[in-house]
Protein backbone atom coordinates (compact mmCIF):
# COMPACT_ATOMS: atom_id res chain seq x y z
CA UNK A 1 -40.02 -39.36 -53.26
CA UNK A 2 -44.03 -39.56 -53.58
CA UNK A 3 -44.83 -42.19 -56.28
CA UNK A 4 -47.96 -41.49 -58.84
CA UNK A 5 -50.30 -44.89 -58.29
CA UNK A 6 -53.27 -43.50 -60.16
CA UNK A 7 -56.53 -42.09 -58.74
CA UNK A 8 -60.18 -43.52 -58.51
CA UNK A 9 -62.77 -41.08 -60.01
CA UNK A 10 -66.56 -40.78 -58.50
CA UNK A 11 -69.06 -41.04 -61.05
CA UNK A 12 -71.80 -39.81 -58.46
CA UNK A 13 -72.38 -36.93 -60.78
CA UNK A 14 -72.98 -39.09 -63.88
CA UNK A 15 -74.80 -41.91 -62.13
CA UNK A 16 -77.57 -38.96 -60.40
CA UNK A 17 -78.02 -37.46 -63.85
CA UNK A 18 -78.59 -41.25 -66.06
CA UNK A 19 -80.80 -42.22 -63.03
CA UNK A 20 -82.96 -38.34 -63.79
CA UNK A 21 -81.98 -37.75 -59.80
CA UNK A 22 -80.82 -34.60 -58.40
CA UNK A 23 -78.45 -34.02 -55.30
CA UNK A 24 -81.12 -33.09 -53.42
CA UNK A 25 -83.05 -36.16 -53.64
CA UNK A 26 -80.12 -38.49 -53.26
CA UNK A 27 -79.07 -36.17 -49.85
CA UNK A 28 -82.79 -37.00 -48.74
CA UNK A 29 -82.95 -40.59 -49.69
CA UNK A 30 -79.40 -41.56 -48.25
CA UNK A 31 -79.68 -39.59 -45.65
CA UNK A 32 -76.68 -37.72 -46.32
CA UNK A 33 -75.66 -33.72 -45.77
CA UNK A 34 -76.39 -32.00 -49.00
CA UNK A 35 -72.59 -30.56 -48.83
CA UNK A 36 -71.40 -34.01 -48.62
CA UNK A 37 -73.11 -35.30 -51.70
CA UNK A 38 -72.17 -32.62 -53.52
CA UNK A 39 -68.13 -32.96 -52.40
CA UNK A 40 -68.51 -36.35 -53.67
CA UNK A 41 -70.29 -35.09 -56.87
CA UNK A 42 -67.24 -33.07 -57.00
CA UNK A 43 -64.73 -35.73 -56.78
CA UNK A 44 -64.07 -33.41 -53.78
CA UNK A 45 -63.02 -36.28 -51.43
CA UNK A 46 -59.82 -37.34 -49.64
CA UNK A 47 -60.85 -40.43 -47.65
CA UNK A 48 -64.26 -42.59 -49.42
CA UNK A 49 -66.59 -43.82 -46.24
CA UNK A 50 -67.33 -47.22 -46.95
CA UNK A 51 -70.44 -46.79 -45.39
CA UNK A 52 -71.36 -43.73 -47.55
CA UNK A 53 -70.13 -45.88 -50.35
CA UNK A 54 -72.91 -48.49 -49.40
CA UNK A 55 -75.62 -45.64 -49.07
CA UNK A 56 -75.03 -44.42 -52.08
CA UNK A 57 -75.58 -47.54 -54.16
CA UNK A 58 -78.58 -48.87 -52.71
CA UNK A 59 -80.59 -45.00 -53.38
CA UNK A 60 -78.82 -45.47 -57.06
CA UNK A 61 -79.78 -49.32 -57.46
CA UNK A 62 -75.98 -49.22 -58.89
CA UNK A 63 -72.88 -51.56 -57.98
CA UNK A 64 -70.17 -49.83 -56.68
CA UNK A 65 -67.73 -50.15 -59.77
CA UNK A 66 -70.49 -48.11 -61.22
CA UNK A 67 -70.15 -45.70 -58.51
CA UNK A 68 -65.92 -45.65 -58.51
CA UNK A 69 -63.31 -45.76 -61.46
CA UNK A 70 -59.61 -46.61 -61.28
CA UNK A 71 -56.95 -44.34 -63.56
CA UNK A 72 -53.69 -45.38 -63.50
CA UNK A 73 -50.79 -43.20 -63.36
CA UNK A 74 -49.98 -43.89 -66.90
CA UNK A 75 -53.18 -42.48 -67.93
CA UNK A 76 -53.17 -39.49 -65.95
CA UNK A 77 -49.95 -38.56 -67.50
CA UNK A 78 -51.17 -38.57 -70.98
CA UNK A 79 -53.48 -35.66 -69.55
């Protein structure tokens, strides 16, 4: 029996657009594939790279509970 522990939610998306970045620029400036920006733009992600993690906040200037958001299961039920 799988138990529901909640999710984390990547507010990559939110955080390029309030910073007046696109994917593009944050691919060149953490030298990251395009694709893989945009997966995590996408909440598209299985497994978070700590290291990608650590990219991504220093282009955005952003701490990483910024960057990452816990739900718990008893939220995503309400859904």
């Amino acid at each position: 029996m799988e138990e529901n522990y909640g999710h984390l939610e990547i507010r990559l998306a939110e955080l390029i657009e309030e910073k007046g970045l696109n994917r593009n620029k944050v691919s060149l400036k953490a030298a990251m594939n395009w694709r893989q920006v945009d997966r995590y733009c996408e909440n598209d992600i299985t497994r978070l790279d700590t290291f990608v993690l650590c990219k991504l906040c220093t282009v955005l200037e952003c701490e990483i509970q910024d960057l990452l958001v816990f739900v718990p299961a008893e939220k995503e039920q309400r859904k």
